[in-house]
N, C-alpha and C. Protein backbone atom coordinates (compact mmCIF):
# COMPACT_ATOMS: atom_id res chain seq x y z
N UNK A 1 86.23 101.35 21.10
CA UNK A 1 86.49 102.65 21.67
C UNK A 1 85.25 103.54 21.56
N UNK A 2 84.49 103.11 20.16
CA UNK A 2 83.46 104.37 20.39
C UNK A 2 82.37 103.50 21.01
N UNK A 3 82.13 102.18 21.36
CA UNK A 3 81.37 101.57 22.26
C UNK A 3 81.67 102.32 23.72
N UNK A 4 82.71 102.91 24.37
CA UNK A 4 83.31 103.06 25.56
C UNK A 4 82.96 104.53 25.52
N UNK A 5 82.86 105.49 24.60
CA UNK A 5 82.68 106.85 24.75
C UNK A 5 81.22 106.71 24.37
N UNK A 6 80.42 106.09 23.97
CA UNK A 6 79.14 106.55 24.30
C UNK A 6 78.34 105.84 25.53
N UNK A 7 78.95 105.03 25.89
CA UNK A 7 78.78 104.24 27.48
C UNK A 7 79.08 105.76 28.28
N UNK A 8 80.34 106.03 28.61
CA UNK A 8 80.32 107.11 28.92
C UNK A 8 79.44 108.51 28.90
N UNK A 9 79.23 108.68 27.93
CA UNK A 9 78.29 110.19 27.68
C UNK A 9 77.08 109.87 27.95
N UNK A 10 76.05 108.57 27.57
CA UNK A 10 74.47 108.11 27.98
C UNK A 10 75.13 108.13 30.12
N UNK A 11 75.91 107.91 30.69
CA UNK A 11 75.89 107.57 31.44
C UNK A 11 76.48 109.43 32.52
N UNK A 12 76.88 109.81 31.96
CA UNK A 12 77.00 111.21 32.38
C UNK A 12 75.93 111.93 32.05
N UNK A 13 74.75 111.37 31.21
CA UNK A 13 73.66 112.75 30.82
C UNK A 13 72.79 111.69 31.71
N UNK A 14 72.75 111.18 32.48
CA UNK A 14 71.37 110.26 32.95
C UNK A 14 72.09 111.11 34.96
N UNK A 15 73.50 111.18 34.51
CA UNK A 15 74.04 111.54 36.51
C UNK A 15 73.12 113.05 36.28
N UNK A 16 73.87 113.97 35.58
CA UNK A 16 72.91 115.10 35.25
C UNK A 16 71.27 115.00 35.29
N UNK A 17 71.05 114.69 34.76
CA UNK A 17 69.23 114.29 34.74
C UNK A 17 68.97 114.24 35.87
N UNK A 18 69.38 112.79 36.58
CA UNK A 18 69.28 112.38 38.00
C UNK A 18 69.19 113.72 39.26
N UNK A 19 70.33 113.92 38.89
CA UNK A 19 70.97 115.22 39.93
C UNK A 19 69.98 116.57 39.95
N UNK A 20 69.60 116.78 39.13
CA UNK A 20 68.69 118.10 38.56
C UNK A 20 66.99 117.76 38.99
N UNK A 21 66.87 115.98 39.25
CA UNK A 21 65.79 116.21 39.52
C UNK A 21 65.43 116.21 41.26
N UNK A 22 64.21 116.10 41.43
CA UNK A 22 64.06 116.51 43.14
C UNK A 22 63.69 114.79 43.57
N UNK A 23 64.31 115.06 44.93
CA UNK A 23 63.39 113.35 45.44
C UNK A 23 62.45 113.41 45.79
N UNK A 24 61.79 111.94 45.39
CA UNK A 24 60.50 111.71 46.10
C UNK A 24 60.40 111.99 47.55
N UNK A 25 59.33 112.97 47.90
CA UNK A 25 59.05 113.54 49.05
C UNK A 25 58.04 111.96 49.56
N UNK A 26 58.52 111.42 50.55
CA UNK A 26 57.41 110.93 51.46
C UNK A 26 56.94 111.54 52.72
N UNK A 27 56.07 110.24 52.90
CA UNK A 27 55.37 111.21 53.86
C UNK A 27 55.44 110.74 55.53
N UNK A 28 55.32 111.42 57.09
CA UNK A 28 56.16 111.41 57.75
C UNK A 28 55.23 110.26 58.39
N UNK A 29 55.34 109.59 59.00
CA UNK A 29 54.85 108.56 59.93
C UNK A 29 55.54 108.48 61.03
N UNK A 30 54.75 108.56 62.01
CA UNK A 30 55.31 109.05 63.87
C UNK A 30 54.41 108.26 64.97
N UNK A 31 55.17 107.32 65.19
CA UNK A 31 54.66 106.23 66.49
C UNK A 31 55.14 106.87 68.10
N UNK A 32 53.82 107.20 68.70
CA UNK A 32 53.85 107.80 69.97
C UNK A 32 54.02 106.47 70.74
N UNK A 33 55.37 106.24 71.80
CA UNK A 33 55.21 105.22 72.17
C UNK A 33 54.61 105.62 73.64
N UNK A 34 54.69 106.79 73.87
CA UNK A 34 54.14 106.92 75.53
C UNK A 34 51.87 106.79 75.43
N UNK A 35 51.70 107.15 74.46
CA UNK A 35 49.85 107.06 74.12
C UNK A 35 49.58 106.25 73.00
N UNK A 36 50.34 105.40 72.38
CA UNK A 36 49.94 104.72 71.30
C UNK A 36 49.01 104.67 69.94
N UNK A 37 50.12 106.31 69.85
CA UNK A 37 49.33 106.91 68.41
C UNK A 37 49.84 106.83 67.40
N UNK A 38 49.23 106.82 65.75
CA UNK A 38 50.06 106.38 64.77
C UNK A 38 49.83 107.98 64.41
N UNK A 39 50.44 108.66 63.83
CA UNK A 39 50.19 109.97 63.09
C UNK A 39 51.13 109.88 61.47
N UNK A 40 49.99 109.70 60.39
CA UNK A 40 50.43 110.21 59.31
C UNK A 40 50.48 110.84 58.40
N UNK A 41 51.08 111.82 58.22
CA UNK A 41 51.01 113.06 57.87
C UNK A 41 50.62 114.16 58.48
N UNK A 42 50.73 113.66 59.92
CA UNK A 42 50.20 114.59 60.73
C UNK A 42 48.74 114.41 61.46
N UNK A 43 48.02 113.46 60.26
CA UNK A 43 46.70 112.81 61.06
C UNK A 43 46.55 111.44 61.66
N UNK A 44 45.73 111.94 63.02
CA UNK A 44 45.89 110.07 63.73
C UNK A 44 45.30 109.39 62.39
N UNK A 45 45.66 108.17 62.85
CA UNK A 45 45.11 107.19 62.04
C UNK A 45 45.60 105.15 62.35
N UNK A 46 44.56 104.58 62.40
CA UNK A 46 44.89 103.28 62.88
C UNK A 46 45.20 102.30 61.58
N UNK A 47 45.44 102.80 60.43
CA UNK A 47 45.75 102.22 59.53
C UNK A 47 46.58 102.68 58.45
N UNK A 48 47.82 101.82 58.10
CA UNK A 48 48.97 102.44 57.51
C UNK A 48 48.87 101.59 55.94
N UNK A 49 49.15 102.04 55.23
CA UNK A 49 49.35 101.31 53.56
C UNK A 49 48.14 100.14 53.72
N UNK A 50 46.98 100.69 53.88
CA UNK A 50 46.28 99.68 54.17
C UNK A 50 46.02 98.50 55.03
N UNK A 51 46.49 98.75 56.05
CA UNK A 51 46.75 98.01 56.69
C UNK A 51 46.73 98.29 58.11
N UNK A 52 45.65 97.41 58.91
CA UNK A 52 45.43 97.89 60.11
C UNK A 52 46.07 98.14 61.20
N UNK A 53 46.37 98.97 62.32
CA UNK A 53 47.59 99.07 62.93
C UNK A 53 46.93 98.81 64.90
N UNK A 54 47.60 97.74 65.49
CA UNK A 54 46.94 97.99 66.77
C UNK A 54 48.19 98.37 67.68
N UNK A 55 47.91 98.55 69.03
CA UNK A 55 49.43 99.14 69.48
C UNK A 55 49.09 98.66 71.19
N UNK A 56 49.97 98.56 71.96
CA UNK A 56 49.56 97.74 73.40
C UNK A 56 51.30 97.68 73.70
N UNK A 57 51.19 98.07 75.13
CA UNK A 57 52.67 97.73 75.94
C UNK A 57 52.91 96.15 76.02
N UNK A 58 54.02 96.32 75.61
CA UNK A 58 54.58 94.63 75.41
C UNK A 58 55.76 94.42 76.41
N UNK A 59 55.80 93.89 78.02
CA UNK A 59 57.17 94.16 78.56
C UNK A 59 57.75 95.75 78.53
N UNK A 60 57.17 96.72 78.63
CA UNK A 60 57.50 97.93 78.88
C UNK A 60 57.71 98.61 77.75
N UNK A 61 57.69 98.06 76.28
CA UNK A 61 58.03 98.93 75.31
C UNK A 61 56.03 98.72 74.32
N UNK A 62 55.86 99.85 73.56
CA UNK A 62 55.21 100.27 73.13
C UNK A 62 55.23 99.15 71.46
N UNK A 63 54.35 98.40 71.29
CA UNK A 63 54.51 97.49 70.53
C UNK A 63 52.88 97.85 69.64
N UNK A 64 53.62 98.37 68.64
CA UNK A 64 52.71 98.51 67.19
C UNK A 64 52.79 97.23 66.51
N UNK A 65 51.10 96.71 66.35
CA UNK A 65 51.15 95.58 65.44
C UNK A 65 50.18 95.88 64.16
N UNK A 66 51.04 95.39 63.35
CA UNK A 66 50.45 95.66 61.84
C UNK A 66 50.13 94.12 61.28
N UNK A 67 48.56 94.38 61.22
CA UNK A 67 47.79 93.11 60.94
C UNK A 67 47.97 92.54 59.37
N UNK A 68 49.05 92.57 59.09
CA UNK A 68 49.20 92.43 57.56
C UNK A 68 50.94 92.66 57.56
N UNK A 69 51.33 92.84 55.72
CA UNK A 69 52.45 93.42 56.14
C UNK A 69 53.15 94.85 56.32
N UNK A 70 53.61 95.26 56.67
CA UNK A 70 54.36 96.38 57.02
C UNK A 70 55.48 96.67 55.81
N UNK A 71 54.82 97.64 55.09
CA UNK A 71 55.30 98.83 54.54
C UNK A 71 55.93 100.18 54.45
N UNK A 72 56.84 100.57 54.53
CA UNK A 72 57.57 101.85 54.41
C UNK A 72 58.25 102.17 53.23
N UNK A 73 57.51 102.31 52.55
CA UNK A 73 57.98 102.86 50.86
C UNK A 73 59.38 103.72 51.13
N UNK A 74 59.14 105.39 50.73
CA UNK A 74 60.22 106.39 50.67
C UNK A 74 59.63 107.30 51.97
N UNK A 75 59.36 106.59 53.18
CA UNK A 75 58.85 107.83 54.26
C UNK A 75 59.63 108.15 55.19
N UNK A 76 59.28 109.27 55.95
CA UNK A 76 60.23 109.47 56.97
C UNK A 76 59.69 108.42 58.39
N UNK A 77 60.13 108.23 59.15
CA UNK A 77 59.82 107.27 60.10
C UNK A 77 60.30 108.23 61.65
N UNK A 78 59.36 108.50 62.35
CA UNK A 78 60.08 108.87 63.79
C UNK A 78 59.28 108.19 65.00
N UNK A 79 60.04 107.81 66.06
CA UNK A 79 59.22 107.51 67.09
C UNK A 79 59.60 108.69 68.33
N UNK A 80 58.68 108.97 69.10
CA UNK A 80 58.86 110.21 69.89
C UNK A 80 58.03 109.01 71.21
N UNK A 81 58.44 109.74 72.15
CA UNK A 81 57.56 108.97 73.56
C UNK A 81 58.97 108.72 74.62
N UNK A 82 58.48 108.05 75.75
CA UNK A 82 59.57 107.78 76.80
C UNK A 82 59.81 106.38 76.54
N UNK A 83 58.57 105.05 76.20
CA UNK A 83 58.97 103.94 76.04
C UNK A 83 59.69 103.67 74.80
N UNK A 84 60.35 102.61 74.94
CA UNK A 84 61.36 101.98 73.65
C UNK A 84 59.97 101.50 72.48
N UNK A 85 60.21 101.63 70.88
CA UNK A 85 59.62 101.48 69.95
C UNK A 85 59.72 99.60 69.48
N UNK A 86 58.71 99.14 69.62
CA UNK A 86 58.93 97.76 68.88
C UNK A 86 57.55 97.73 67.57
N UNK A 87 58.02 97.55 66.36
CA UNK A 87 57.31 97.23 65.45
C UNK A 87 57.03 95.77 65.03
N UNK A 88 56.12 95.23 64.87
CA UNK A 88 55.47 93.83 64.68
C UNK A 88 55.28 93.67 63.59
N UNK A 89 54.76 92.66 61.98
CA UNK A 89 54.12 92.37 61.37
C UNK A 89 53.80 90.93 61.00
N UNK A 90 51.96 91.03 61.08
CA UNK A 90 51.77 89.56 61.03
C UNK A 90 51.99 88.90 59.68
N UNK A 91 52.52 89.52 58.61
CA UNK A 91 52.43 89.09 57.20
C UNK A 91 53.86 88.98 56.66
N UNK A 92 54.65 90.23 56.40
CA UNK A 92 56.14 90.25 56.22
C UNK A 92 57.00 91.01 57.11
């Protein structure tokens, strides 16, 4: 029983803790599928988590290829443009 009430209480002061703290803010990554731009954080850029990024119409949709593998930790992800979004990776 007192195995079961302190299971309990470590496990109600960790929801508290949890709750009180803030989430990891990531950061926004935005694939233009109509000009084939990567923007992260707001700056172009042809390379994401290290990793090089090329981009080319594939059958009408806007096809980002990531020369390695493709990463998205805790980020926000948006695609904006008129063509449909296809993401590639040559690794995972």
């Amino acid at each position: 029983m007192l195995r079961r009430a302190t299971c309990l209480f470590c496990a109600t002061g960790l929801f508290f803790l949890a709750v009180g703290m803030p989430l990891a803010e990531g950061v926004t990554i935005e694939f233009n599928t109509d000009s084939g731009g990567l923007l992260v954080g707001g700056s172009p850029t042809t390379v994401l988590n290290g990793v090089t990024v090329q981009s080319s119409v594939v059958d009408g949709r806007m096809q980002f290829r990531f020369l390695g593998d493709l990463t998205l930790n805790s980020d926000f992800v948006l695609a904006v443009g008129s063509r449909p979004l296809s993401l590639w990776a040559g690794n995972d």
